[in-house]
Each structure stands twice: as structure tokens, then as C-alpha cells.
C-alpha atoms as a PDB file:
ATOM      1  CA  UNK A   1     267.596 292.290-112.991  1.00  0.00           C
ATOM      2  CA  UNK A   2     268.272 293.388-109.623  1.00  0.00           C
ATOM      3  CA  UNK A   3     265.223 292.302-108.257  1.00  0.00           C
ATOM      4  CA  UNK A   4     265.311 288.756-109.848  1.00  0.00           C
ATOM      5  CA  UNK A   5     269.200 288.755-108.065  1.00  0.00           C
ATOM      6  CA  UNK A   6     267.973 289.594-104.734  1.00  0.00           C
ATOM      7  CA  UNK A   7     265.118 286.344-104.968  1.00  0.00           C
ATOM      8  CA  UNK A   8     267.824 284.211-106.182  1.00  0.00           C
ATOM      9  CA  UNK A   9     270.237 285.113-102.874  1.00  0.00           C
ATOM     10  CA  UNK A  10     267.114 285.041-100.936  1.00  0.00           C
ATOM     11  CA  UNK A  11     266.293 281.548-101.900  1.00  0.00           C
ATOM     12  CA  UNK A  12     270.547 280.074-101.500  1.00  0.00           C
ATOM     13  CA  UNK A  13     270.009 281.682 -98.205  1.00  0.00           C
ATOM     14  CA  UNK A  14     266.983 279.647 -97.139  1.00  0.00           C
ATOM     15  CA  UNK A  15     268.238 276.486 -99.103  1.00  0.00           C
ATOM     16  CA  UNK A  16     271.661 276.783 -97.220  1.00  0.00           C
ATOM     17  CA  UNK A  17     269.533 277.379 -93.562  1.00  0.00           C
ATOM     18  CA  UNK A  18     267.123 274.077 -94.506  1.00  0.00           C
ATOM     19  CA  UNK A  19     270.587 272.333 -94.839  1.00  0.00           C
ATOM     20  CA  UNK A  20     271.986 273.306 -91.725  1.00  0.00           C
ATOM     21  CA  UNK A  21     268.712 272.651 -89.919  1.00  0.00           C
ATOM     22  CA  UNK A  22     268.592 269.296 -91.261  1.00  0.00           C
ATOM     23  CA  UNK A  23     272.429 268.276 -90.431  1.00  0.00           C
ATOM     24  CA  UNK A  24     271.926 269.618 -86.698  1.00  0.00           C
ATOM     25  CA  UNK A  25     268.455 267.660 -86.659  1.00  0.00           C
ATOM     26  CA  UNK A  26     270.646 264.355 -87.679  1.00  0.00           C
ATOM     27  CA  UNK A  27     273.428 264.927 -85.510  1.00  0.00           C
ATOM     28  CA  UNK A  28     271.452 265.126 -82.419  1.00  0.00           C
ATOM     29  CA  UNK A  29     269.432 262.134 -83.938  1.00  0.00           C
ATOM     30  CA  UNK A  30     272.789 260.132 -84.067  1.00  0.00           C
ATOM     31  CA  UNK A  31     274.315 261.489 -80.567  1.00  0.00           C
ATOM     32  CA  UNK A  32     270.376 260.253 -78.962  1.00  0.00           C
ATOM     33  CA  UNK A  33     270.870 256.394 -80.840  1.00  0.00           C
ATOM     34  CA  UNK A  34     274.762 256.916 -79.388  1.00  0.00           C
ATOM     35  CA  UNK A  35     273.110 256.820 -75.774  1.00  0.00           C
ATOM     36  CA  UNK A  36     272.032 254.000 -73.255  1.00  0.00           C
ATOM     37  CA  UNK A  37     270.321 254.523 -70.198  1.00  0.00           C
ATOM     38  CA  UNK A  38     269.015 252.313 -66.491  1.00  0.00           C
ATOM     39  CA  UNK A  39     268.307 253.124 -63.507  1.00  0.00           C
ATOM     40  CA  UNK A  40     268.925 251.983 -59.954  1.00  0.00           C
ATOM     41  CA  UNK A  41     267.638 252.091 -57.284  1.00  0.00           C
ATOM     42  CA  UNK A  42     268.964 251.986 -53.542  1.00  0.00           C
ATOM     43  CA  UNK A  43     267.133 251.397 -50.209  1.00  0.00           C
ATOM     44  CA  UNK A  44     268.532 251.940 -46.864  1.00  0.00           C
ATOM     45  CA  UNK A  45     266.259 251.663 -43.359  1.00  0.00           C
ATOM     46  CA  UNK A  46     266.705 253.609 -40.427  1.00  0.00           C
ATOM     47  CA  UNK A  47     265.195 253.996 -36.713  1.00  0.00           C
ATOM     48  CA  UNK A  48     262.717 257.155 -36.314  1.00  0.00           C
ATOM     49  CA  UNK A  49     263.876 259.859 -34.337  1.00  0.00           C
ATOM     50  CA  UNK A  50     260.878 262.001 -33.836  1.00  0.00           C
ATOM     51  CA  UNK A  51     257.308 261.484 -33.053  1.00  0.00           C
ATOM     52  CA  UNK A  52     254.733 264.118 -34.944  1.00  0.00           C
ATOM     53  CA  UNK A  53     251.223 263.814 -33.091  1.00  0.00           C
ATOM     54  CA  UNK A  54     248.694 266.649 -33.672  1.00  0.00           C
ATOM     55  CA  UNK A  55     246.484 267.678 -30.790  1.00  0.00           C
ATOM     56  CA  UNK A  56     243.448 269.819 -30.906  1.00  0.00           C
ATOM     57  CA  UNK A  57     240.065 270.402 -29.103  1.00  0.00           C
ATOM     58  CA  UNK A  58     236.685 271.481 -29.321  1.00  0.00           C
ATOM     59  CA  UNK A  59     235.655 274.491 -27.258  1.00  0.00           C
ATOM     60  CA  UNK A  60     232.283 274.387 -25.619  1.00  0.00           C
ATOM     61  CA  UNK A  61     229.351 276.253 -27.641  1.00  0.00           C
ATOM     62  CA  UNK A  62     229.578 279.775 -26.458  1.00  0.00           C
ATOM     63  CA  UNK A  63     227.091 282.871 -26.957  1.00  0.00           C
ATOM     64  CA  UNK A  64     229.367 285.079 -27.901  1.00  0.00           C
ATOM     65  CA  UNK A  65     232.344 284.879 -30.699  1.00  0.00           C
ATOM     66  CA  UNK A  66     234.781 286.259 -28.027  1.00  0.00           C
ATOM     67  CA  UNK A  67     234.120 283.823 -25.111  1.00  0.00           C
ATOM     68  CA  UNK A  68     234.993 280.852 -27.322  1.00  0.00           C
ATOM     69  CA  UNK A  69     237.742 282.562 -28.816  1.00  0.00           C
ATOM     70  CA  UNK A  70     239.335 283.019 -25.129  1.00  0.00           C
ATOM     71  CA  UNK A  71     238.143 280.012 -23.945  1.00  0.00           C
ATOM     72  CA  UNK A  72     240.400 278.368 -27.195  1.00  0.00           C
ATOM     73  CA  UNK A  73     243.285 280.656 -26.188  1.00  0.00           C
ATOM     74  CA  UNK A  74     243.312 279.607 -22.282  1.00  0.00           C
ATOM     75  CA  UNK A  75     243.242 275.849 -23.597  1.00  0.00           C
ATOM     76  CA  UNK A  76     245.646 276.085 -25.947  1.00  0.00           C
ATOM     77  CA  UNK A  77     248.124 277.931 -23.116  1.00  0.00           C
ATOM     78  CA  UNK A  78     247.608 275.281 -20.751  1.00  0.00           C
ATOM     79  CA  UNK A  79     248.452 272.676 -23.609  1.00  0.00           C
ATOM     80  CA  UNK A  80     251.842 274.229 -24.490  1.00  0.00           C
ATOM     81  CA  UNK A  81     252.672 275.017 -20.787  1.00  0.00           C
ATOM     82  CA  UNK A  82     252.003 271.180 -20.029  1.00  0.00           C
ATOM     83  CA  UNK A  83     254.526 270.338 -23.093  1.00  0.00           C
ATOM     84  CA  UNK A  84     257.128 272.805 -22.041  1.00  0.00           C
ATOM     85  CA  UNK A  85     257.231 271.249 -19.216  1.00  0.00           C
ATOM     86  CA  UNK A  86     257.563 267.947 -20.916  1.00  0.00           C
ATOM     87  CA  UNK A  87     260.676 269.707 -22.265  1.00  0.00           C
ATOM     88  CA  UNK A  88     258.981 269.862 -25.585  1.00  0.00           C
ATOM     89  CA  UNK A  89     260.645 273.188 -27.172  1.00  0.00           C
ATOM     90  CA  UNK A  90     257.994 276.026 -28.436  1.00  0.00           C
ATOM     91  CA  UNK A  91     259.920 275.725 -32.245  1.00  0.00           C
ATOM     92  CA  UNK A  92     258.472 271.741 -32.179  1.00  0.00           C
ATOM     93  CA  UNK A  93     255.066 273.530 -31.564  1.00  0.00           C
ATOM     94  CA  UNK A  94     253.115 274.830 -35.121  1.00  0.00           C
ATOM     95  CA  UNK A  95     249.756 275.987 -34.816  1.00  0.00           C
ATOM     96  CA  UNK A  96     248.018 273.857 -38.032  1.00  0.00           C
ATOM     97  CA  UNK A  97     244.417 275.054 -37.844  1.00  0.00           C
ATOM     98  CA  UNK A  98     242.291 277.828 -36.318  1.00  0.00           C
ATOM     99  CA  UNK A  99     238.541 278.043 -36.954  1.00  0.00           C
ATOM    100  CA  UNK A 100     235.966 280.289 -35.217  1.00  0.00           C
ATOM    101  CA  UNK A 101     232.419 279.327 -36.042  1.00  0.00           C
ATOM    102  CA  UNK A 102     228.917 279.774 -35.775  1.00  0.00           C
ATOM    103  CA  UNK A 103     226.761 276.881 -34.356  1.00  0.00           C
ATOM    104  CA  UNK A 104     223.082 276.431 -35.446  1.00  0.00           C
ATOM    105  CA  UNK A 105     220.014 274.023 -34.623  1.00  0.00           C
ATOM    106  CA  UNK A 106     216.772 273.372 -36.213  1.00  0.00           C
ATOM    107  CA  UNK A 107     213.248 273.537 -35.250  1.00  0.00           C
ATOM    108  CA  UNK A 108     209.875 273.157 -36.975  1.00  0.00           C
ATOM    109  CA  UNK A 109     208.817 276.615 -35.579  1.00  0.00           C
ATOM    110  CA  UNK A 110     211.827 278.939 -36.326  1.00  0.00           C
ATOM    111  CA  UNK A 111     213.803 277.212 -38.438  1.00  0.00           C
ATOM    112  CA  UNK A 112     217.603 277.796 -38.309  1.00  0.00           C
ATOM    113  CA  UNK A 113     218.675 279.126 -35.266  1.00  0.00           C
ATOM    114  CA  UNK A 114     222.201 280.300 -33.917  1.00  0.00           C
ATOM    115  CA  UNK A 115     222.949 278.578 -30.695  1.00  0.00           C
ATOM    116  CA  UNK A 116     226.523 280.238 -30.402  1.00  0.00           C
ATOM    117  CA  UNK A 117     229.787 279.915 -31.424  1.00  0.00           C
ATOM    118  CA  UNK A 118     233.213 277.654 -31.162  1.00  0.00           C
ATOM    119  CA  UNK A 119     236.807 277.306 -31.788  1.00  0.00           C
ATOM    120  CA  UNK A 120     238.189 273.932 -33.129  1.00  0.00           C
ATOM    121  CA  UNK A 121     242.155 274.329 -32.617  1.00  0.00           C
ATOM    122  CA  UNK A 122     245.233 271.706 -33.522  1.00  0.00           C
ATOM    123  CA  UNK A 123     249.030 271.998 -33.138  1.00  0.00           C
ATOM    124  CA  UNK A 124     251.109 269.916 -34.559  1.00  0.00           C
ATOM    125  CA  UNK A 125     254.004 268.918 -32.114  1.00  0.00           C
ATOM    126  CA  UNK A 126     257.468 267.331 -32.895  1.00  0.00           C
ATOM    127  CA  UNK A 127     258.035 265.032 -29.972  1.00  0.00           C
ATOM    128  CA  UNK A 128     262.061 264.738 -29.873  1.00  0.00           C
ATOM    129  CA  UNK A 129     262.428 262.378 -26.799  1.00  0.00           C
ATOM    130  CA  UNK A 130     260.322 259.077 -27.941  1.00  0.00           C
ATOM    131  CA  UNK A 131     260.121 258.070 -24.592  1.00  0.00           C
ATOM    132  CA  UNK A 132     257.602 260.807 -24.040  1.00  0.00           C
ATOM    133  CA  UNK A 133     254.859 260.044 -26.600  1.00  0.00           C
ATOM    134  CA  UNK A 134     252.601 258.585 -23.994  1.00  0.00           C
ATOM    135  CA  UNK A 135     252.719 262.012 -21.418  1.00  0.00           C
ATOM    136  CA  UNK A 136     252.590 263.783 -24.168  1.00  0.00           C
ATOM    137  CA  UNK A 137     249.448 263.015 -25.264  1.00  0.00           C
ATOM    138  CA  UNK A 138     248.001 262.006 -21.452  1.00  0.00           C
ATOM    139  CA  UNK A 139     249.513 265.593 -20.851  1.00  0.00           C
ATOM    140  CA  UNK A 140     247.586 267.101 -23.247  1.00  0.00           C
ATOM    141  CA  UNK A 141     244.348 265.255 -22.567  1.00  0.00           C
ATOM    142  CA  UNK A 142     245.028 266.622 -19.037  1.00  0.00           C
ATOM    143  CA  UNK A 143     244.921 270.120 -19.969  1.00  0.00           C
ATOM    144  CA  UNK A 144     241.933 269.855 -22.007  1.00  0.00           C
ATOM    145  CA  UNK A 145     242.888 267.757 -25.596  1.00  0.00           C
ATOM    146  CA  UNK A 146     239.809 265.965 -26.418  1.00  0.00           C
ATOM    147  CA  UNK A 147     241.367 265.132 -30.505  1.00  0.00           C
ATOM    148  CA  UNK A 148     244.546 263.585 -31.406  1.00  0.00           C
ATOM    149  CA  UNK A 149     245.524 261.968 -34.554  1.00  0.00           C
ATOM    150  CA  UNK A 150     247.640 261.149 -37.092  1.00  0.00           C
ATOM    151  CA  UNK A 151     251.040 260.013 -34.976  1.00  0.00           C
ATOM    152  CA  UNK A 152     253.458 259.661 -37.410  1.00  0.00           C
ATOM    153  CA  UNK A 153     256.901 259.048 -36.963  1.00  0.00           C
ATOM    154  CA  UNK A 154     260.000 260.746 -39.112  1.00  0.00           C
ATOM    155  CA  UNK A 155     263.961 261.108 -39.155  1.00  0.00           C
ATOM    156  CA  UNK A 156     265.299 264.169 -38.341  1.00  0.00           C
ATOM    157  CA  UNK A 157     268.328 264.377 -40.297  1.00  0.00           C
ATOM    158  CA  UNK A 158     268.293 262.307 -43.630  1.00  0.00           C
ATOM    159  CA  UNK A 159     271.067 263.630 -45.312  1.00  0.00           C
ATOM    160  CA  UNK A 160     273.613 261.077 -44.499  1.00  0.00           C
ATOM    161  CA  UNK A 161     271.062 258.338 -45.042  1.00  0.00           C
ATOM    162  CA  UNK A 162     270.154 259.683 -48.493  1.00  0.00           C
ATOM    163  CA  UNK A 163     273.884 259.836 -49.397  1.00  0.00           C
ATOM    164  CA  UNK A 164     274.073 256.185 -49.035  1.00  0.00           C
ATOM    165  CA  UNK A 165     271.046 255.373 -50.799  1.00  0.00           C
ATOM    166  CA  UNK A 166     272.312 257.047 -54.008  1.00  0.00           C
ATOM    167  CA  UNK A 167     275.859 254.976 -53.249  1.00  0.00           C
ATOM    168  CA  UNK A 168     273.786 251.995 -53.599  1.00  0.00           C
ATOM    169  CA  UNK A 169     271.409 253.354 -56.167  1.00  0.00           C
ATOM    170  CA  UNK A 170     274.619 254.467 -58.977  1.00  0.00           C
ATOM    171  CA  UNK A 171     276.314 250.945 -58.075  1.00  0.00           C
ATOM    172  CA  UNK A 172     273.273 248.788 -59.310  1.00  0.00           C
ATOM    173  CA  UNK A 173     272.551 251.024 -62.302  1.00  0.00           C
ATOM    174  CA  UNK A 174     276.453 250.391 -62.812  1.00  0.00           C
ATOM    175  CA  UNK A 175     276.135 246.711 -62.645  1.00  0.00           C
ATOM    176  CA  UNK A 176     272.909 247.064 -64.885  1.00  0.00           C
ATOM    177  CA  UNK A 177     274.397 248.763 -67.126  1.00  0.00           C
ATOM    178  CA  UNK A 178     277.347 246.357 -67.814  1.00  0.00           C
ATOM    179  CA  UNK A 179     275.539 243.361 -67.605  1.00  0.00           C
ATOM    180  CA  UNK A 180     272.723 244.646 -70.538  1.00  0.00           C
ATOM    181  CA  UNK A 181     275.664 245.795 -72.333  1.00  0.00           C
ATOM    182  CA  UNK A 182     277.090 242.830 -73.042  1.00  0.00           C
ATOM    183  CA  UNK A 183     273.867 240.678 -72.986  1.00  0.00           C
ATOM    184  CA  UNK A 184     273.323 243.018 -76.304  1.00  0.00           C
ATOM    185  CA  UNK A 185     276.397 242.969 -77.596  1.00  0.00           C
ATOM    186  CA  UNK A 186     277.337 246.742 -76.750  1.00  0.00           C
ATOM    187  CA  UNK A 187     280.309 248.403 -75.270  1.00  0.00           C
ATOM    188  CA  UNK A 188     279.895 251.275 -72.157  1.00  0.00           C
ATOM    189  CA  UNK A 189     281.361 254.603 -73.471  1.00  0.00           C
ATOM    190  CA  UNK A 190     281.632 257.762 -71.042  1.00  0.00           C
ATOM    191  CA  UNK A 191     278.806 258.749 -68.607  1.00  0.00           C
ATOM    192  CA  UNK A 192     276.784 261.428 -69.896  1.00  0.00           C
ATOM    193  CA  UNK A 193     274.070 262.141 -67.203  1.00  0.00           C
ATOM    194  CA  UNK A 194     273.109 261.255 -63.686  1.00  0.00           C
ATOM    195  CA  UNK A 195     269.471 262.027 -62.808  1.00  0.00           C
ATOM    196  CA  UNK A 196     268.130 261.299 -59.273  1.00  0.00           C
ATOM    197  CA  UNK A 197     265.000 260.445 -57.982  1.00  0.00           C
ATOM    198  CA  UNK A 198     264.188 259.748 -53.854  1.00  0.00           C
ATOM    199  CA  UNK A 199     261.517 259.084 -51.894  1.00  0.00           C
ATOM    200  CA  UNK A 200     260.871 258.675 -47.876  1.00  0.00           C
ATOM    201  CA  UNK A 201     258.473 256.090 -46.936  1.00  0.00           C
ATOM    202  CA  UNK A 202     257.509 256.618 -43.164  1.00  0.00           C
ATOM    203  CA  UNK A 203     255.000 254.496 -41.368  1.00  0.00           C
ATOM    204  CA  UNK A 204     251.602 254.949 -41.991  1.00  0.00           C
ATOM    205  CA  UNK A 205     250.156 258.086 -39.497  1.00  0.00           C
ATOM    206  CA  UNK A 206     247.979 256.412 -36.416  1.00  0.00           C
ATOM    207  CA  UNK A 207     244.700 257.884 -35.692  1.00  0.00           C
ATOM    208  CA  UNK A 208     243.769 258.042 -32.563  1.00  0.00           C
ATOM    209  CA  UNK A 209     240.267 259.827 -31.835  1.00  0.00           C
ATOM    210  CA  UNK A 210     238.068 262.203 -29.533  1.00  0.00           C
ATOM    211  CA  UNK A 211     235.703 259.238 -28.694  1.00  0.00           C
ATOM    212  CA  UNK A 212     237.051 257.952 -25.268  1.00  0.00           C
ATOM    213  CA  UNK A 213     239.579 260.463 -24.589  1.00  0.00           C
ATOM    214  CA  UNK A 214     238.068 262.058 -22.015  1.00  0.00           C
ATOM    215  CA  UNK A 215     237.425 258.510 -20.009  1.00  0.00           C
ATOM    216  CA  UNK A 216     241.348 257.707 -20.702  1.00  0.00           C
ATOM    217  CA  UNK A 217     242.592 261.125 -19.160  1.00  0.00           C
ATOM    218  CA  UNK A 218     242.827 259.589 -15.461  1.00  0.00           C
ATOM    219  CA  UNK A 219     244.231 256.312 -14.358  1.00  0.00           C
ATOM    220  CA  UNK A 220     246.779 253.745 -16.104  1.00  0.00           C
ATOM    221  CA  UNK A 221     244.257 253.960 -19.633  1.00  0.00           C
ATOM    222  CA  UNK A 222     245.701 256.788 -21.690  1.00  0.00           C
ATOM    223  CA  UNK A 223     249.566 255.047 -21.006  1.00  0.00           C
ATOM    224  CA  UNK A 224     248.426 251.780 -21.851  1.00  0.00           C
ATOM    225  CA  UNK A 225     246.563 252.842 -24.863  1.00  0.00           C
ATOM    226  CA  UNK A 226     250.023 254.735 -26.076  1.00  0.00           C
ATOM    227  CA  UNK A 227     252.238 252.292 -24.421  1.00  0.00           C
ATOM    228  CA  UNK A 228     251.545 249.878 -27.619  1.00  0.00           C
ATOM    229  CA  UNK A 229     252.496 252.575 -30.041  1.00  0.00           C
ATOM    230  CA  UNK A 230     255.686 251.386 -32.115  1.00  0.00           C
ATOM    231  CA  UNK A 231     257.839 253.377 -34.141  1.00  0.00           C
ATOM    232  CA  UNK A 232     259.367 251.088 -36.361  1.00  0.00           C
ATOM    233  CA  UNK A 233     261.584 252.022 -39.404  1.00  0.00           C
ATOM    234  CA  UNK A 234     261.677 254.063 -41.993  1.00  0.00           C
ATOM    235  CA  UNK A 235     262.462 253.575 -45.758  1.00  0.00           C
ATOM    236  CA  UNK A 236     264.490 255.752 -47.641  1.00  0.00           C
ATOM    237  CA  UNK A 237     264.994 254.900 -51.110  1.00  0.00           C
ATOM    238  CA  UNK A 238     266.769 256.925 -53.942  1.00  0.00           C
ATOM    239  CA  UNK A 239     266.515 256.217 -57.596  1.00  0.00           C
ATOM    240  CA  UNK A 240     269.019 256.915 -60.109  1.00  0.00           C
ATOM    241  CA  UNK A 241     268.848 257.025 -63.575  1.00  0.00           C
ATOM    242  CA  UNK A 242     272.683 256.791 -65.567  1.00  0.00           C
ATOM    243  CA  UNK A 243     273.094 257.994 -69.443  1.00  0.00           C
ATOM    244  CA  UNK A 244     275.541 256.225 -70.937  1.00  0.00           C
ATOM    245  CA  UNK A 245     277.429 256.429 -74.172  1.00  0.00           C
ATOM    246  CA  UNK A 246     277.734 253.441 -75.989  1.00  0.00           C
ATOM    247  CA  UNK A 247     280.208 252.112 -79.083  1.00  0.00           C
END
């Protein structure tokens, strides 16, 4: 008798559980079909501030490991000493890749043979003072440079500028909002949710290549080949996405 009981209270318990399960599972149903979301999206443009150009070189093939490796280090000393000088700061100077390696040729005879070693070494440098982009890079050539690439241009401080994007961004999804509404015959309740989104588009990075560089060291070249070098703007857009309760 007391066994049969204890099923019996066991099975109200579970029945009483499925039932609260269920109303929970149709309340959130009813407060999801209670909600109405858009999204807007806000763009504002601004003028670059800072120039990133990486610079890098090939050392000459070297017999031993260490003579390219100090041969790399003198180079690279030079480089940044030239740029200091530029009054670009050692903090806007990252060292972005390092590799020591072997070099090897071919012949019929021997096969694979080691010829020596070099060092292929970039930095990538945050040029503050736009005005300098073209010494910069003739400055680096200069000191021994023979790769630089991917110039790309960036805002320093977009903090402000993303501030105003999302202004812009919450009023359209505002003015979406209320003009859906009553195209479907809905009334706007209390704001539930904000979610954000943003996204920086900068100018696509200009390559700019060892071939030629070292006949544009001397002479008027290497500033007339940066001299055409344009910063333009940058895009910074911010997407927001309102949850709205609706009546």
C-alpha cells in the first residue's frame, strides 16, 4: 500500500513539473510574438590621421647563419635611426616578421646544395605626421629598404566618431520602427534590447614593391612615386539592432 502511495506522489509530482514546464514554455512563446525588432544603421566619414607602411629587406646570401643575422640587425638599426630622426617615435615601430633561413641551389652533379643563409625582416611603422610618408619610405630605401607594402591609412582615435554613428544608427531604426508599425497596423510598446554592430572600412592597403626600389632611392623618383599617394577617408559605420515591444 505504501509502495503503490509513493508511485502515485511520484507521478502528481512529474504531472505537476510537465505543467509548469509547459506554462513557462508558452509564456516565453507569447513574450517572443509580444516583440518587434529593425535595425539601423549609421555612417559617418572622417579624414585619416595615420599612415601604416611596412618596410622590410632582404639580406645578402651569407655563409654563415650569424653574418646574415648581423648584417639584418645593422640594417634594421640604420632603418629606425633614419625614422627617429624623421621624428617617428620607437612605440610607432613593431617588428612584424623575423626569418633566418637557409638558401640552396641545384645542380645535375650534387644535387641540393646550401649556398648560405639570409634574414628577410619587416616593421610595421605608424607614420603620425602625413606629411612625411614620402621620406619615410625614401628614408628607409636610403638605409637599405629594398620591400615596402601595404600603405594603409587609419584614424587614431574613433571613439567619438563611433559615438555618432550609433546616434545615427538608433535614430533610423527609430524611424523604422514607427513607420513599419503603423504600415502593419501595430503600436510601439517599451524598448527591450539594443544590440550593436560596427565596422571600419579604411582604404584599400597600397602595395608598393622591391622591383625598382633600389633605382628610386636617389634623385626626385622615390618622392614622386609617393607624392601621388592619397589618403582619402575613412568609413565608419555602426549597426544597431532595437527590440521592441509591441501592443
Amino acid at each position: 500500500m505504501k509502495k503503490t502511495s509513493f508511485i502515485l506522489s511520484i507521478i502528481g509530482i512529474l504531472v505537476l513539473a510537465g505543467v509548469s514546464i509547459t506554462a513557462i514554455v508558452m509564456s516565453n512563446q507569447a513574450n517572443n510574438e509580444d516583440r518587434f525588432s529593425v535595425t539601423g544603421s549609421g555612417v559617418v566619414y572622417a579624414k585619416a590621421d595615420i599612415a601604416n607602411v611596412n618596410i622590410g629587406f632582404n639580406t645578402e646570401i651569407k655563409k654563415e647563419a650569424a653574418e646574415a643575422s648581423l648584417e639584418s640587425a645593422n640594417k634594421m638599426k640604420a632603418i629606425v635611426a633614419g625614422l627617429n630622426d624623421l621624428g617617428v617615435l620607437e612605440k610607432d615601430i613593431k617588428t612584424n616578421e623575423y626569418s633566418l633561413r637557409p638558401v640552396y641551389k641545384w645542380t645535375e652533379n650534387e644535387g641540393q646544395i646550401l649556398k648560405g643563409y639570409e634574414v628577410y625582416q619587416s616593421v610595421q611603422v605608424k607614420v603620425r605626421d602625413l606629411t612625411k610618408i614620402g621620406e619615410v619610405i625614401s628614408e628607409s630605401a636610403d638605409k637599405g629598404a629594398n620591400q615596402v607594402g601595404n600603405v594603409n591609412f587609419s584614424i587614431d582615435d574613433e571613439y567619438e566618431l563611433r559615438n555618432q554613428a550609433r546616434e545615427l544608427a538608433i535614430d533610423k531604426a527609430q524611424e523604422k520602427a514607427e513607420l513599419m508599425a503603423n504600415q502593419a497596423g501595430m503600436k510601439l510598446g517599451k524598448v527591450k534590447g539594443v544590440f550593436e554592430g560596427f565596422e571600419v572600412n579604411y582604404p584599400s592597403p597600397i602595395p608598393m614593391y622591391a622591383n625598382g626600389m633600389k633605382e628610386m632611392r636617389t634623385g626626385d623618383a622615390m618622392q614622386d612615386s609617393v607624392s601621388n599617394i592619397q589618403t582619402g577617408q575613412n568609413e565608419i559605420r555602426v549597426e544597431v539592432t532595437v527590440v521592441y515591444e509591441v501592443k
